[in-house]
Protein backbone atom coordinates (compact mmCIF):
# COMPACT_ATOMS: atom_id res chain seq x y z
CA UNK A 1 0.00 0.00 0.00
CA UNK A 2 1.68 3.06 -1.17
CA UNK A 3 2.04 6.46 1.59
CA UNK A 4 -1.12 8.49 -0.39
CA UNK A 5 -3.23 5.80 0.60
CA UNK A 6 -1.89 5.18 4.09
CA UNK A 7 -2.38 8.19 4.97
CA UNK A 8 -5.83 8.22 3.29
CA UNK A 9 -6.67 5.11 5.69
CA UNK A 10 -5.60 7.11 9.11
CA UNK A 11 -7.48 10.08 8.54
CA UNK A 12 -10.78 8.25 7.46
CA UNK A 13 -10.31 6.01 10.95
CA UNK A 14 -10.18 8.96 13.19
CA UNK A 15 -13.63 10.50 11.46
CA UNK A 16 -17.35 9.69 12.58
CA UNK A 17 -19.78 8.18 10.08
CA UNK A 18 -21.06 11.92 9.54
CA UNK A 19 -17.76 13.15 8.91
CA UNK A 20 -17.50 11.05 6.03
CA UNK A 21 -20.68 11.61 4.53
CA UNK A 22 -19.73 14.92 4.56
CA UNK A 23 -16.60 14.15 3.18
CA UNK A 24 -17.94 12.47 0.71
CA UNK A 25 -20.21 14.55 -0.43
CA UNK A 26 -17.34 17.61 -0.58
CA UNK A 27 -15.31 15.19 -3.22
CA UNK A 28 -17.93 13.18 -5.04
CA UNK A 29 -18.64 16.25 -7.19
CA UNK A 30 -15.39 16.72 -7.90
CA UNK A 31 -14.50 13.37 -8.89
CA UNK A 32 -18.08 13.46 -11.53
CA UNK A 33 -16.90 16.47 -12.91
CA UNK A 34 -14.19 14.73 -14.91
CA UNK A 35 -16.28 12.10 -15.88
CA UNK A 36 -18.54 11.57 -19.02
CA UNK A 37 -21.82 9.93 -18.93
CA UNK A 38 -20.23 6.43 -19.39
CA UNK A 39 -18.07 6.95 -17.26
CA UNK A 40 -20.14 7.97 -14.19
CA UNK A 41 -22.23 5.03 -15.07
CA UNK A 42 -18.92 2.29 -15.17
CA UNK A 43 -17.97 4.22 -11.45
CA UNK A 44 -20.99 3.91 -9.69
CA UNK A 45 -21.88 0.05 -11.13
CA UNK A 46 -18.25 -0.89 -9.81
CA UNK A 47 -18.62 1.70 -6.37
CA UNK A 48 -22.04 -0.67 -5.56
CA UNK A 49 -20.74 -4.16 -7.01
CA UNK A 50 -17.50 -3.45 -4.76
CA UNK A 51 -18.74 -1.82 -1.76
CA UNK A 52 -22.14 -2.88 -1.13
CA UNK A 53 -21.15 -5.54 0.72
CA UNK A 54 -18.74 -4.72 2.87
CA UNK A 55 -21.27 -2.33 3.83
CA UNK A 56 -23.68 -5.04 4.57
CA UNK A 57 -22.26 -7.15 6.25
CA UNK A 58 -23.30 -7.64 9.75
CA UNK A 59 -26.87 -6.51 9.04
CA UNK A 60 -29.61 -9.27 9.42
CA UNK A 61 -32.73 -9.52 7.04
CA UNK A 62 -34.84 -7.27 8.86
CA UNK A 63 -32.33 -4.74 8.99
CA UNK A 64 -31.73 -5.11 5.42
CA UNK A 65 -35.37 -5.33 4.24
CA UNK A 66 -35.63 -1.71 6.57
CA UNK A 67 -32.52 0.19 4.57
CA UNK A 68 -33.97 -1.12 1.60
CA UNK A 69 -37.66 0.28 2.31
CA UNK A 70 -35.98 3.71 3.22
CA UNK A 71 -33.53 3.71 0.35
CA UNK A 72 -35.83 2.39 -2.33
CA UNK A 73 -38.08 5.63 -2.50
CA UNK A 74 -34.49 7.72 -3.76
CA UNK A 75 -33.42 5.30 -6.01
CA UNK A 76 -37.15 5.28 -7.41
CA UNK A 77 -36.85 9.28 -7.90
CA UNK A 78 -33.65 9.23 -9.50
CA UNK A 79 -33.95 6.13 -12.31
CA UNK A 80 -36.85 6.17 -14.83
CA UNK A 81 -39.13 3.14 -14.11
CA UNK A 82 -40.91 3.11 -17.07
CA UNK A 83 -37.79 2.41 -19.25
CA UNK A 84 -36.30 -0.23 -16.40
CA UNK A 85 -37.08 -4.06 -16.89
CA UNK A 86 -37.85 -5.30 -13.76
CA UNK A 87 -39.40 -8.52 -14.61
CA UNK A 88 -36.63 -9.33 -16.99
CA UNK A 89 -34.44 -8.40 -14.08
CA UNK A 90 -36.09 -10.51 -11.60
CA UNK A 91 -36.27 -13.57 -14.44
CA UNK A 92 -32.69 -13.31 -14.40
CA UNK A 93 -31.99 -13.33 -10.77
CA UNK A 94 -34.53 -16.98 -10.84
CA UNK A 95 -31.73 -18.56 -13.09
């Protein structure tokens, strides 16, 4: 692990949860900026494939089935339903 990201590690270790939503927030803009389209797409699909669950992990069913309830209404806003497949999706997830 080279020093950039060492030293990455100890600052985000000494910060609250808040802190690095906040954080977060500050530098996700500017990492989008220099991003096209495709891009933006290929970052987030690899942030959630990567991260998700590392930051499930530990949470039972119920608590999972909750986030997902409270999450679900964003996610809903933000993507455009009536072009998503969702039964192809779920046919897929049967296989």
């Amino acid at each position: 692990m080279g020093m950039k990201e060492q030293l990455l590690l100890k600052m985000v270790s000494e910060l609250g949860p808040d802190d690095v939503v906040d954080l977060v927030q500050m530098i996700l803009p500017k990492v989008m900026d220099s991003m096209d389209a495709q891009e933006r797409g290929n970052f987030l699909r690899k942030l959630i494939e990567t991260g998700l669950s590392t930051a499930l992990e530990g949470m039972d069913r119920q608590e999972r089935a909750d986030l997902m309830n409270a999450t679900l209404p964003v996610l809903l806003r933000e993507f455009p339903l009536e072009e998503l497949d969702i039964l192809g999706l779920f046919g897929d997830m049967a296989k």
